[in-house]
C-alpha atoms as a PDB file:
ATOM      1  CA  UNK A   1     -95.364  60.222-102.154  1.00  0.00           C
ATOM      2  CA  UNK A   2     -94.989  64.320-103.256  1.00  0.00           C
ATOM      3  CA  UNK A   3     -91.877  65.557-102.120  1.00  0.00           C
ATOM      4  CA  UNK A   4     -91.663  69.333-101.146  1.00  0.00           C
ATOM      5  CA  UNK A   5     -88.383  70.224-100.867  1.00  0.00           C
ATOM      6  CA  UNK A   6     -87.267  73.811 -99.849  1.00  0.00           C
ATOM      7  CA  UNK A   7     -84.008  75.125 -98.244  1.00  0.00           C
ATOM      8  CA  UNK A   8     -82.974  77.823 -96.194  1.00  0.00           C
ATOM      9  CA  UNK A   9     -79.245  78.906 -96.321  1.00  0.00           C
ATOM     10  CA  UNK A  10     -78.858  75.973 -98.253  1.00  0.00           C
ATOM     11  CA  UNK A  11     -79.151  74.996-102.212  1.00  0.00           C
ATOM     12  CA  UNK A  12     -81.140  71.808-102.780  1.00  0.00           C
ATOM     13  CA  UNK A  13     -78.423  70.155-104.854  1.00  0.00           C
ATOM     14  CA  UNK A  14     -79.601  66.885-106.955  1.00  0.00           C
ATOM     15  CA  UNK A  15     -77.746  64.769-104.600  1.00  0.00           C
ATOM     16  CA  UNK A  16     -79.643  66.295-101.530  1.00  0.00           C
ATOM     17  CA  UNK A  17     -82.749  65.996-103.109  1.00  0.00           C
ATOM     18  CA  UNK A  18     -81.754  62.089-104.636  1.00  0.00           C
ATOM     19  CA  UNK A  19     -80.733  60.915-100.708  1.00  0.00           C
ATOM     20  CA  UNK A  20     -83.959  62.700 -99.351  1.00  0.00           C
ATOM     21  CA  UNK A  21     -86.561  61.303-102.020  1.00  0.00           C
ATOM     22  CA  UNK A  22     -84.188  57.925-101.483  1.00  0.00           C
ATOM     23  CA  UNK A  23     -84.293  57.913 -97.588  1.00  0.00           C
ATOM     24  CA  UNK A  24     -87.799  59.550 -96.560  1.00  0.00           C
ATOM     25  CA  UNK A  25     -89.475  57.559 -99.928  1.00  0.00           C
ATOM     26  CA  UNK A  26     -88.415  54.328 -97.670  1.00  0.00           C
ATOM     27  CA  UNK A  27     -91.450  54.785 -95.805  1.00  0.00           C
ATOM     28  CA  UNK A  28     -93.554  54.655 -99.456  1.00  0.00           C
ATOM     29  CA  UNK A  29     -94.794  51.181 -97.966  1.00  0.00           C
ATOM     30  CA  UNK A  30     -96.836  53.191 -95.351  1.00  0.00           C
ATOM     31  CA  UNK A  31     -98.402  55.564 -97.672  1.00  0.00           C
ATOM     32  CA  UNK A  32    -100.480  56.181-100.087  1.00  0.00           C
ATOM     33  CA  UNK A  33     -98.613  57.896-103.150  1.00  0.00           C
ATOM     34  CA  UNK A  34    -100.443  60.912-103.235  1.00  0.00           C
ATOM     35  CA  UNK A  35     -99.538  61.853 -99.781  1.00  0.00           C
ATOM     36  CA  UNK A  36     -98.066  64.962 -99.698  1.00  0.00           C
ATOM     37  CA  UNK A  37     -94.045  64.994 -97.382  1.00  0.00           C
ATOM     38  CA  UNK A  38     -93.097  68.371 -96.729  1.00  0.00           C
ATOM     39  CA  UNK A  39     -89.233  68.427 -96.224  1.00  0.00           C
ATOM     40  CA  UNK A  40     -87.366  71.346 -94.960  1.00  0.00           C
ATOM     41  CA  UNK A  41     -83.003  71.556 -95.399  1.00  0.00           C
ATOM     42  CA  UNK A  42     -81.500  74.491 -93.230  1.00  0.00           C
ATOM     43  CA  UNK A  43     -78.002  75.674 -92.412  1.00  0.00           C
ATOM     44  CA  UNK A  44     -77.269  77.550 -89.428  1.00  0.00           C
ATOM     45  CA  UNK A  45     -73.382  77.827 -88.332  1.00  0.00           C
ATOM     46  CA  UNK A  46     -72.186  73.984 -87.714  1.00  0.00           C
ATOM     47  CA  UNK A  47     -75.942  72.686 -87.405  1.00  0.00           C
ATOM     48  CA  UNK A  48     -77.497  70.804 -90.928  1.00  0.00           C
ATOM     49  CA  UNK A  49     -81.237  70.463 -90.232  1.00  0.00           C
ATOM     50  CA  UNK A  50     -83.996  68.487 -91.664  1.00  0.00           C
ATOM     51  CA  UNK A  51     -87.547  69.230 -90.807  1.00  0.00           C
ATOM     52  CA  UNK A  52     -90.282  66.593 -92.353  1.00  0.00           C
ATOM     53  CA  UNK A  53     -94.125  67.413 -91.707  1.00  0.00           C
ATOM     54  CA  UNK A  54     -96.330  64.897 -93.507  1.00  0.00           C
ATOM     55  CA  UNK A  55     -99.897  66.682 -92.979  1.00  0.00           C
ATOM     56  CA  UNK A  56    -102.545  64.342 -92.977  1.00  0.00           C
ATOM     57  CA  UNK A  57    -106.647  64.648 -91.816  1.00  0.00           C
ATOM     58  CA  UNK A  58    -106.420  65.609 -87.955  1.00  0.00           C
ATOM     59  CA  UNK A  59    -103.006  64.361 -87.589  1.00  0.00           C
ATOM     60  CA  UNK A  60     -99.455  65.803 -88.636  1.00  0.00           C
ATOM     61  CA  UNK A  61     -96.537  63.537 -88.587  1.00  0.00           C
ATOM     62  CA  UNK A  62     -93.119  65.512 -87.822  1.00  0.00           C
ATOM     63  CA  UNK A  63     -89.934  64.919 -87.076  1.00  0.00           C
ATOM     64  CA  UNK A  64     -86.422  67.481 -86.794  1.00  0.00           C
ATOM     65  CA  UNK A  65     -83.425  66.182 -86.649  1.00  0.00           C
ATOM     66  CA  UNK A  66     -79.679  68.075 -86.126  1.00  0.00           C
ATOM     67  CA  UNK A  67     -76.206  67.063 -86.604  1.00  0.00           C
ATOM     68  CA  UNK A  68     -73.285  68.119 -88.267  1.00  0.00           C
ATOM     69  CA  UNK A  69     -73.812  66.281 -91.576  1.00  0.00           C
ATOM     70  CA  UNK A  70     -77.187  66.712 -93.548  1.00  0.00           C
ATOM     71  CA  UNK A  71     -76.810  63.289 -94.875  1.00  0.00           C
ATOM     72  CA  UNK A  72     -76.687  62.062 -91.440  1.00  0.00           C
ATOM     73  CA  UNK A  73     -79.665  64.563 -90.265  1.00  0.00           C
ATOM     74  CA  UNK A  74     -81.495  62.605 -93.168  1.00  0.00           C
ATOM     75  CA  UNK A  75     -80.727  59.128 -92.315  1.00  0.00           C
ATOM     76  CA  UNK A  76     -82.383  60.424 -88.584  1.00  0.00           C
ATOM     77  CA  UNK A  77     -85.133  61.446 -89.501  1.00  0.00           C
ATOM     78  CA  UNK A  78     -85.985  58.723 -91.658  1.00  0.00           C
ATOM     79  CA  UNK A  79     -85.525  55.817 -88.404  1.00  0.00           C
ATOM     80  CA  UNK A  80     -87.965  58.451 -85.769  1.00  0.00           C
ATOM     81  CA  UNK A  81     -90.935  59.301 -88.209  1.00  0.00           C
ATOM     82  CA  UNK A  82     -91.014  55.309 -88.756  1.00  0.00           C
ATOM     83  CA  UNK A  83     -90.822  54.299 -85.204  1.00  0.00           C
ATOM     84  CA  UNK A  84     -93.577  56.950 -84.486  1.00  0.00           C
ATOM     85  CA  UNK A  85     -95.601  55.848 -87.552  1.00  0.00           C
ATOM     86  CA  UNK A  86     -95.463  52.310 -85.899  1.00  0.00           C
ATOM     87  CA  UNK A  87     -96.150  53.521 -82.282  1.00  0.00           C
ATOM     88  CA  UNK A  88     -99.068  55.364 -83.262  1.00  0.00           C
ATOM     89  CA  UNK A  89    -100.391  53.044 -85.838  1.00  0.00           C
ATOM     90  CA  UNK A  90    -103.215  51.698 -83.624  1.00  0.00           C
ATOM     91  CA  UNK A  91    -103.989  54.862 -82.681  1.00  0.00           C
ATOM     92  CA  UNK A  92    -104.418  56.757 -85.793  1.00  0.00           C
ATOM     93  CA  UNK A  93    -106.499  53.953 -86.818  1.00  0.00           C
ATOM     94  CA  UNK A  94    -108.700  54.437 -84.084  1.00  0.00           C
ATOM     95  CA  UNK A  95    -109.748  57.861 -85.262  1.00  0.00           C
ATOM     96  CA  UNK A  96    -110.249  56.857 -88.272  1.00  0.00           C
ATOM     97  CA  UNK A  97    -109.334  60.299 -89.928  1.00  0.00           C
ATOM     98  CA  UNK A  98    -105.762  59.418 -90.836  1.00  0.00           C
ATOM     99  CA  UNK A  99    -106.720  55.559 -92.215  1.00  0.00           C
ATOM    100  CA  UNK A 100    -106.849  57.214 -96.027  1.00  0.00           C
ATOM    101  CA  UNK A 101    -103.293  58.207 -95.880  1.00  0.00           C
ATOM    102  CA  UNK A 102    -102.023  54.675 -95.357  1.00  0.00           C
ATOM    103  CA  UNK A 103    -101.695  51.963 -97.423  1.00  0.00           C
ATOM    104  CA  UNK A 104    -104.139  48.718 -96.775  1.00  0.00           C
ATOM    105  CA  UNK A 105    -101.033  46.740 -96.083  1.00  0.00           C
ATOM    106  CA  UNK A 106     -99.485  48.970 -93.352  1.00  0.00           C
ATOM    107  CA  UNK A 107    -103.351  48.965 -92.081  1.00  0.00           C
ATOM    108  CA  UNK A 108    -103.767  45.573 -91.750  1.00  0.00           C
ATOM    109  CA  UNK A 109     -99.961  44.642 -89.697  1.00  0.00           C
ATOM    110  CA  UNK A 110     -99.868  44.229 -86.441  1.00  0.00           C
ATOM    111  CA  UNK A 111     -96.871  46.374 -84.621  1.00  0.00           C
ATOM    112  CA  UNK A 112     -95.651  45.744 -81.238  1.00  0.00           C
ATOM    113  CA  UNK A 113     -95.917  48.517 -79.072  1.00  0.00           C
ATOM    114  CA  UNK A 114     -93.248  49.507 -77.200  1.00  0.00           C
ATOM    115  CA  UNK A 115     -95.151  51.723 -74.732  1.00  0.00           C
ATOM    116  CA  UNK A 116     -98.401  53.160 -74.307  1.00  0.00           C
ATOM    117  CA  UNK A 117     -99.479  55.921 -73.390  1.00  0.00           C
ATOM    118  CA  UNK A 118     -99.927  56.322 -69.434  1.00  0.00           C
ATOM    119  CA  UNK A 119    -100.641  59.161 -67.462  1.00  0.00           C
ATOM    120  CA  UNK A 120     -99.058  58.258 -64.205  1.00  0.00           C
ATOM    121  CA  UNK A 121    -100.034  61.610 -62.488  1.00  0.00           C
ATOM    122  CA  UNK A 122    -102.565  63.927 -62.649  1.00  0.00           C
ATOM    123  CA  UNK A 123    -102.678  67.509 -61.344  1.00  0.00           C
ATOM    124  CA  UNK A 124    -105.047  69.953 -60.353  1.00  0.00           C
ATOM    125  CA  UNK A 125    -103.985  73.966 -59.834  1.00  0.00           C
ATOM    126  CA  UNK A 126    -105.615  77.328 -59.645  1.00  0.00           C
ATOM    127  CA  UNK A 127    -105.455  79.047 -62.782  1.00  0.00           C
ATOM    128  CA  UNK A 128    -104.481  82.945 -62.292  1.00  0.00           C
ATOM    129  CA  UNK A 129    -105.280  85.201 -64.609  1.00  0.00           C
ATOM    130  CA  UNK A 130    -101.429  87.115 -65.732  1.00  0.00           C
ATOM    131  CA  UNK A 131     -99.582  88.469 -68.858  1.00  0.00           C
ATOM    132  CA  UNK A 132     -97.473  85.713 -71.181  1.00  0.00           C
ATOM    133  CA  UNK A 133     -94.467  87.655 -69.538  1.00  0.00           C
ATOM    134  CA  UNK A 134     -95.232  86.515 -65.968  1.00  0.00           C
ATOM    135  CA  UNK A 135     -96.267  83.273 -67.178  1.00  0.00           C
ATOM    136  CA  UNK A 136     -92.544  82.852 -68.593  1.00  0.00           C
ATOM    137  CA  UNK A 137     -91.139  84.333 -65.483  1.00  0.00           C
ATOM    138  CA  UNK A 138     -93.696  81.712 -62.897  1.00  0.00           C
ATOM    139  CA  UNK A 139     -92.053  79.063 -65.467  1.00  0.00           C
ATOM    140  CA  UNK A 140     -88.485  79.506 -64.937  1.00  0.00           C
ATOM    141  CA  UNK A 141     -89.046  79.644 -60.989  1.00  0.00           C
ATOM    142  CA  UNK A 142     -90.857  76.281 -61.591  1.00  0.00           C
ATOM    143  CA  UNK A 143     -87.891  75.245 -62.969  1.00  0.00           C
ATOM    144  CA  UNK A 144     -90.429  73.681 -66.173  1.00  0.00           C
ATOM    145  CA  UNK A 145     -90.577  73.756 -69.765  1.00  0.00           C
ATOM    146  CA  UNK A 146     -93.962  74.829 -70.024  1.00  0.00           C
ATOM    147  CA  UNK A 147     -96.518  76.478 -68.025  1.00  0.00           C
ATOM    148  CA  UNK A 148    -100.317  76.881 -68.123  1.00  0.00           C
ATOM    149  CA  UNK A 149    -102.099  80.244 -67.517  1.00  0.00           C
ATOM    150  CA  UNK A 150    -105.127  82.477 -68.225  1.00  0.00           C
ATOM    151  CA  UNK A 151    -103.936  84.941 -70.169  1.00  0.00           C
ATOM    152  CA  UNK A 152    -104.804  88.444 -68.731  1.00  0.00           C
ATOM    153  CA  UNK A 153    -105.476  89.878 -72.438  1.00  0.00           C
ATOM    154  CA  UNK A 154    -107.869  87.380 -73.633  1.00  0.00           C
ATOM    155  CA  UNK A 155    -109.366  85.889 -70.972  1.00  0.00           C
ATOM    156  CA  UNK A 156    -108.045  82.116 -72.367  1.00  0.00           C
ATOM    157  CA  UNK A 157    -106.071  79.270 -71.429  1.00  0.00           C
ATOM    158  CA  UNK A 158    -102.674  79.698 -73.122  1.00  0.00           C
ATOM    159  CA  UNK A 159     -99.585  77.571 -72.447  1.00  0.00           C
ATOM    160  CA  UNK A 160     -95.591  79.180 -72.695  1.00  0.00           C
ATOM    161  CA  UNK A 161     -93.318  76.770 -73.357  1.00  0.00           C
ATOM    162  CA  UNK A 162     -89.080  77.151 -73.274  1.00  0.00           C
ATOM    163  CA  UNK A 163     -87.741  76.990 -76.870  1.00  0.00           C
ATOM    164  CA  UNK A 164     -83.873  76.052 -78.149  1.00  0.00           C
ATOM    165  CA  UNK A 165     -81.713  79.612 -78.138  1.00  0.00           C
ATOM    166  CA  UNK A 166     -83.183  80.658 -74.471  1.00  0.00           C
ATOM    167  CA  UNK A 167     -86.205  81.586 -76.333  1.00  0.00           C
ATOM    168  CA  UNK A 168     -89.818  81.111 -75.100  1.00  0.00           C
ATOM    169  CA  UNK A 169     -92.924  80.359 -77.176  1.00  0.00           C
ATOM    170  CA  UNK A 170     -96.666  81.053 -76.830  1.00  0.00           C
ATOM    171  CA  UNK A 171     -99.651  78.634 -77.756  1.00  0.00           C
ATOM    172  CA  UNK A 172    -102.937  80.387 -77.928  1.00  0.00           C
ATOM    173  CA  UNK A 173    -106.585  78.802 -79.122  1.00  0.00           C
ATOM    174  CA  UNK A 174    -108.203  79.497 -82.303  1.00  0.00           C
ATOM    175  CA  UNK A 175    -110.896  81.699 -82.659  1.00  0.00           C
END
């Protein structure tokens, strides 16, 4: 595995880059070792934060984790990306986009899975045309964390969704 290590309001000392490469390269035995693990350290007040995005063809696996220790944030991060990488397994497979990433051995095991995906309910609403503004506002009397609207502007399906800090975020198609 490539390690791409960057920090923001935080040096990369050698032993935060030895207990990354040492924790995250743990899950070597899934990939191949020119897969590329993109591994972000930030500081902000009390909270140490690791972000790891590990890009891969029509797939990204990513995982944040927060605590009050970076080592700690590390050793969390490691445990979720693997439990996803097992839950998903079968499905990445399926695609077969992501099955060059993986190593034949992690191809070929068998994983439990701990739950599949259902969809238990399905709903079916008007879609108004309004401004990401209103959309934000219609989501907050909803009492959600996201909403689906037309946006007014662009004539497209956009969703808003409620972001950490009381912050909102907008998720518009490609053109």
């Amino acid at each position: 595995m490539k390690f791409i290590i960057i920090g923001k309001n935080i040096d990369v000392t050698d032993g935060l880059r030895a207990a990354v490469e040492d924790k995250i390269g743990k899950l070597e035995k899934y990939f191949t070792e020119d897969t590329e693990v993109h591994v972000t350290l930030s500081v902000e007040k009390d909270r140490q934060k690791i972000e790891v995005t590990i890009p891969m063809k029509g797939n990204i696996i990513r995982s944040e984790q927060v605590s009050s220790d970076m080592y700690v944030s590390i050793d969390l991060v490691e445990e979720i990306i693997e439990r996803q990488l097992k839950k998903y397994k079968n499905k990445l497979i399926d695609k077969k986009q992501a099955g060059s990433f993986f190593k034949q051995e992690f191809m070929e095991k068998d994983f439990m899975e701990d739950e599949d995906v259902q969809i238990i309910r399905s709903k079916k609403f008007d879609i108004k045309p309004m401004y990401p503004e209103d959309a934000c506002v219609q989501m907050e009397l909803l009492g959600h964390s996201f909403f689906v609207f037309c946006n007014a502007e662009t004539d497209q399906v956009n969703v808003v969704y409620k972001r950490k800090g009381n912050t909102y975020g907008l998720i518009e198609p490609e053109e």
